[in-house]
C-alpha atoms as a PDB file:
ATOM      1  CA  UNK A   1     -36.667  77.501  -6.166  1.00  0.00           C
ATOM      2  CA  UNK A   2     -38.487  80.402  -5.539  1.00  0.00           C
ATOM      3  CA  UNK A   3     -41.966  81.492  -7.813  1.00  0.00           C
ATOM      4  CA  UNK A   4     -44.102  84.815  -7.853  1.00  0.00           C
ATOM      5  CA  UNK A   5     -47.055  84.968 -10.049  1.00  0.00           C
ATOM      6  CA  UNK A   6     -46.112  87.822 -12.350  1.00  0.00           C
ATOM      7  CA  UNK A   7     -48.037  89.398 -15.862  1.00  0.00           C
ATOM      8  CA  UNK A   8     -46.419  87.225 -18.804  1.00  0.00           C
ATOM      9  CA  UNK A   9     -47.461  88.430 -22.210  1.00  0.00           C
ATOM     10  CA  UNK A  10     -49.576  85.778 -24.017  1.00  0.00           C
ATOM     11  CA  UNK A  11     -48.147  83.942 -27.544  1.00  0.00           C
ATOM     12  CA  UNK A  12     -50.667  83.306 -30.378  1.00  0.00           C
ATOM     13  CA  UNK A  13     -50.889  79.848 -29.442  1.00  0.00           C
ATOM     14  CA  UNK A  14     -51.939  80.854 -25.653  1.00  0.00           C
ATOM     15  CA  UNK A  15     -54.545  83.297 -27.531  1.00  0.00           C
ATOM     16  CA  UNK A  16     -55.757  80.497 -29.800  1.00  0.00           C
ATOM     17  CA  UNK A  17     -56.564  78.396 -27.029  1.00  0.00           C
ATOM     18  CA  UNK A  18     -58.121  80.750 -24.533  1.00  0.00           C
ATOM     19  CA  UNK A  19     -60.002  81.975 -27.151  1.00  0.00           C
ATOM     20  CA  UNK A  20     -61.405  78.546 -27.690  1.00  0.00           C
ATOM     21  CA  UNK A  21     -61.729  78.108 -24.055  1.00  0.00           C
ATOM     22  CA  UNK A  22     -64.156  81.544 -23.871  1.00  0.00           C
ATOM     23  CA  UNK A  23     -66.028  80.457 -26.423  1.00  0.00           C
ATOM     24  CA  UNK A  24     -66.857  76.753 -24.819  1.00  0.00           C
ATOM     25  CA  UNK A  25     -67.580  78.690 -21.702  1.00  0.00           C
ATOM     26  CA  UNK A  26     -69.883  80.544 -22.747  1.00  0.00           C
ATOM     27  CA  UNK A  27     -71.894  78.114 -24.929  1.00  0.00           C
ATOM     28  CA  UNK A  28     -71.551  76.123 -21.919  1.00  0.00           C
ATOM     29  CA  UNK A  29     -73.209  79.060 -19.487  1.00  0.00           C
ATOM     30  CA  UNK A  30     -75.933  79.619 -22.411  1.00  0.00           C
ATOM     31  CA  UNK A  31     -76.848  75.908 -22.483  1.00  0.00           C
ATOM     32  CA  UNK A  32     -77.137  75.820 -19.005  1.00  0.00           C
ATOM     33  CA  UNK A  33     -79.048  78.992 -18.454  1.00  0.00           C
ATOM     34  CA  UNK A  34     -81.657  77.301 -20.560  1.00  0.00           C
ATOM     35  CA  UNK A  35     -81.813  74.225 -18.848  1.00  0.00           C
ATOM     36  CA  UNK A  36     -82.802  75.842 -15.902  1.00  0.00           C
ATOM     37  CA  UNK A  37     -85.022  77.559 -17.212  1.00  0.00           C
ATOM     38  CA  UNK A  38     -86.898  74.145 -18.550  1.00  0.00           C
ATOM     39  CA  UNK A  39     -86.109  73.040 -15.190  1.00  0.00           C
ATOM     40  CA  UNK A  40     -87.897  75.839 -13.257  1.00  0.00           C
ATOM     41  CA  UNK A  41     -90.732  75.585 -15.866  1.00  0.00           C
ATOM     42  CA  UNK A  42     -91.227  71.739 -15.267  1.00  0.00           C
ATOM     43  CA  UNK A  43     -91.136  72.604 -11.675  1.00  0.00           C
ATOM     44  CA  UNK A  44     -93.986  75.408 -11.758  1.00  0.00           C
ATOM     45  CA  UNK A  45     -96.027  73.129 -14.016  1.00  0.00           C
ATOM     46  CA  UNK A  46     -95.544  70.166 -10.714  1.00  0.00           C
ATOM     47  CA  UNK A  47     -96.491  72.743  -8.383  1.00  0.00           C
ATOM     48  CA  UNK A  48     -99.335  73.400 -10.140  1.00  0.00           C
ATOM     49  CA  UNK A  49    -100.195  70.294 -10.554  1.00  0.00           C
ATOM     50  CA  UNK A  50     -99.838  69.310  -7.199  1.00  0.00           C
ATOM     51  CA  UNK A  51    -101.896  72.520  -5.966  1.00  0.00           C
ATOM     52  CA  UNK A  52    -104.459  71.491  -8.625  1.00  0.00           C
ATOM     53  CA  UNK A  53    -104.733  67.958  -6.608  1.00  0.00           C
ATOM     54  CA  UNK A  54    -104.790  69.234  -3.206  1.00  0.00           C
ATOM     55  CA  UNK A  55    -107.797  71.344  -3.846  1.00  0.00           C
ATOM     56  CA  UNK A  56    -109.509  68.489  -5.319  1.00  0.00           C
ATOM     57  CA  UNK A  57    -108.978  66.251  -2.126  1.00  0.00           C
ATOM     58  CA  UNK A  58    -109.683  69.143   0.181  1.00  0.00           C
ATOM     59  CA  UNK A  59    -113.076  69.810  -1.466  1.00  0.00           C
ATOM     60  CA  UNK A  60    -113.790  66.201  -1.487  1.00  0.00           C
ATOM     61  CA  UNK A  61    -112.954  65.710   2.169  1.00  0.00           C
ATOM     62  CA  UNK A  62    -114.941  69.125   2.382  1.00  0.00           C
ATOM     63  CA  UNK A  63    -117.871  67.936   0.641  1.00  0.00           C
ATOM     64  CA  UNK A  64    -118.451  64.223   1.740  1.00  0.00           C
ATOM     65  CA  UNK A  65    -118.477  63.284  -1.526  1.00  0.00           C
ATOM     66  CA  UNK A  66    -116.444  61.735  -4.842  1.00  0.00           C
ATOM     67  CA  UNK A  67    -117.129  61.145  -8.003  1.00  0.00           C
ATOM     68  CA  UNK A  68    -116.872  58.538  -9.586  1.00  0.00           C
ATOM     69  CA  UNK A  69    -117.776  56.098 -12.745  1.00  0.00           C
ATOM     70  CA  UNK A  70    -121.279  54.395 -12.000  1.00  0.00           C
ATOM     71  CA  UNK A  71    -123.073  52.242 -14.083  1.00  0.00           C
ATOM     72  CA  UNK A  72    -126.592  53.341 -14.773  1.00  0.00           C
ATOM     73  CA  UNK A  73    -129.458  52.190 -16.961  1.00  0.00           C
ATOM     74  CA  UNK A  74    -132.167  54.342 -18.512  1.00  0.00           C
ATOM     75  CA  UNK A  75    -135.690  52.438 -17.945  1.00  0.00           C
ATOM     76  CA  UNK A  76    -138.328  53.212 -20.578  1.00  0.00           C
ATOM     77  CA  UNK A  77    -142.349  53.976 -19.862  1.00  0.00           C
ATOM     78  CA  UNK A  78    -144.068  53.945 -23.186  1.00  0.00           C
ATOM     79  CA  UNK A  79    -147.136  54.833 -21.819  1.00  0.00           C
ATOM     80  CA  UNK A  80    -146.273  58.081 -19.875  1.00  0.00           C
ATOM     81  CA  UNK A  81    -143.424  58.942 -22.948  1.00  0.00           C
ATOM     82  CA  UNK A  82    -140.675  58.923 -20.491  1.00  0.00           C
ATOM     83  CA  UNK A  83    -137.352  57.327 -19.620  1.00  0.00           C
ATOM     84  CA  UNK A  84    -135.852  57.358 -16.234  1.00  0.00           C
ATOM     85  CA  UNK A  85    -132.001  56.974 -15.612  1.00  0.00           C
ATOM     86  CA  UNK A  86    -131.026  54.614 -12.196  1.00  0.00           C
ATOM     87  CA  UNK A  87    -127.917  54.320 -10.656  1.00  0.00           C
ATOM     88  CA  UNK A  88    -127.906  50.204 -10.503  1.00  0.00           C
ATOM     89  CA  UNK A  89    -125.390  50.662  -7.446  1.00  0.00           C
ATOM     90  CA  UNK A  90    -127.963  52.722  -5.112  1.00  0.00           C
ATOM     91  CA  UNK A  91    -130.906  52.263  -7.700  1.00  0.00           C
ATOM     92  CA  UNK A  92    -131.917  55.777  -7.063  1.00  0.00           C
ATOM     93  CA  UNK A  93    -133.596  57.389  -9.905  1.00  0.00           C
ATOM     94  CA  UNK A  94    -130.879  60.978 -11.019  1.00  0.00           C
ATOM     95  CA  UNK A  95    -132.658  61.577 -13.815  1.00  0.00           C
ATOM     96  CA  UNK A  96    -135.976  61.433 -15.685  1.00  0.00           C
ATOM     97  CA  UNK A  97    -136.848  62.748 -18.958  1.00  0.00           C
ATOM     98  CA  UNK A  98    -139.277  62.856 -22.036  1.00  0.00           C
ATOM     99  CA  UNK A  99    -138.762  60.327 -25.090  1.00  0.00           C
ATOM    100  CA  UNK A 100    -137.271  62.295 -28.125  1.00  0.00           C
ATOM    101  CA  UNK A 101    -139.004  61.712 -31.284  1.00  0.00           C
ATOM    102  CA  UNK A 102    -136.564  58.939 -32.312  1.00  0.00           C
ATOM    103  CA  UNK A 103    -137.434  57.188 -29.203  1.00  0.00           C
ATOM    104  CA  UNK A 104    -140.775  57.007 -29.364  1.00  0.00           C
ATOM    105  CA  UNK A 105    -139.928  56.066 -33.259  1.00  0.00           C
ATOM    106  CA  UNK A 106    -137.981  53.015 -32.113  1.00  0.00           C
ATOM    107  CA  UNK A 107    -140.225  52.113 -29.849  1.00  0.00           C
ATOM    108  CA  UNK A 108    -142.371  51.313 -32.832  1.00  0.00           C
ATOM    109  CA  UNK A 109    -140.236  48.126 -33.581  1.00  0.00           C
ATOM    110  CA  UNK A 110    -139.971  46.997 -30.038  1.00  0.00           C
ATOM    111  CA  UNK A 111    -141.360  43.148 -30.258  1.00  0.00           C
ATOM    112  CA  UNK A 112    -143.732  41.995 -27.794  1.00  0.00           C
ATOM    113  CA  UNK A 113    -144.834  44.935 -26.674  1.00  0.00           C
ATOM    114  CA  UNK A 114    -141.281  45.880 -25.339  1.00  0.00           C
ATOM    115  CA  UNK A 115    -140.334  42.380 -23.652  1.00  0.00           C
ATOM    116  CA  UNK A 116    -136.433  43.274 -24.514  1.00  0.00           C
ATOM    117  CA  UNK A 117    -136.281  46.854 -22.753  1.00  0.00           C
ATOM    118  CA  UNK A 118    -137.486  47.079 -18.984  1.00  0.00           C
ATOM    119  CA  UNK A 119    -140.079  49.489 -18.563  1.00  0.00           C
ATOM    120  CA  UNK A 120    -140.586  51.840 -15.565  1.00  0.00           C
ATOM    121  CA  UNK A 121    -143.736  50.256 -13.781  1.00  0.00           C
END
């Protein structure tokens, strides 16, 4: 048998449906037009990210240098009024400052003339 797509007038049942079908479509559209746009926002916030990271290596392989978590211990000299802070991996001296008033307070209760707290010499 022989077909040919011709214009057929639509029942209220057909109308129903498509109707329906529209309406799924473009929830469907809407839904996913947001998820992209989450999607391109997650992937701008990664590229950022991953910008943010290469600078940080490049200036580090720039620079010669990282940081990183050291311990350190601040050594006390009662006499001068001073405390000086070592790295104990290098034991270079990065910083060295006047007591504060509570310090020099404390210092006060140190027993045997400071015995417990080592003492820049």
């Amino acid at each position: 048998m022989l077909t040919q797509k011709l214009p057929c007038r639509l029942t209220q049942l057909e109308r129903l449906e498509l109707s329906r079908e529209l309406a799924a479509l473009v929830r469907q559209k809407a839904k996913t037009e947001a998820d992209k746009a989450e999607a391109l926002a997650d992937f701008r916030e990664l590229l950022k990210d991953i910008a943010g990271a290469t600078e940080e290596v490049a200036r580090q392989l720039n620079n010669g240098k990282v940081e990183r978590d050291v311990e350190v211990e601040w050594k006390y000299d009662w006499q001068g009024g001073r405390k000086v802070l070592f790295r104990l991996d290098t034991h270079e001296m990065i910083d060295d400052q006047p007591l504060t008033d509570d310090e020099r307070q404390g210092q006060l209760f140190v027993i045997n003339g400071g015995a417990d707290e080592e003492q820049v010499g």
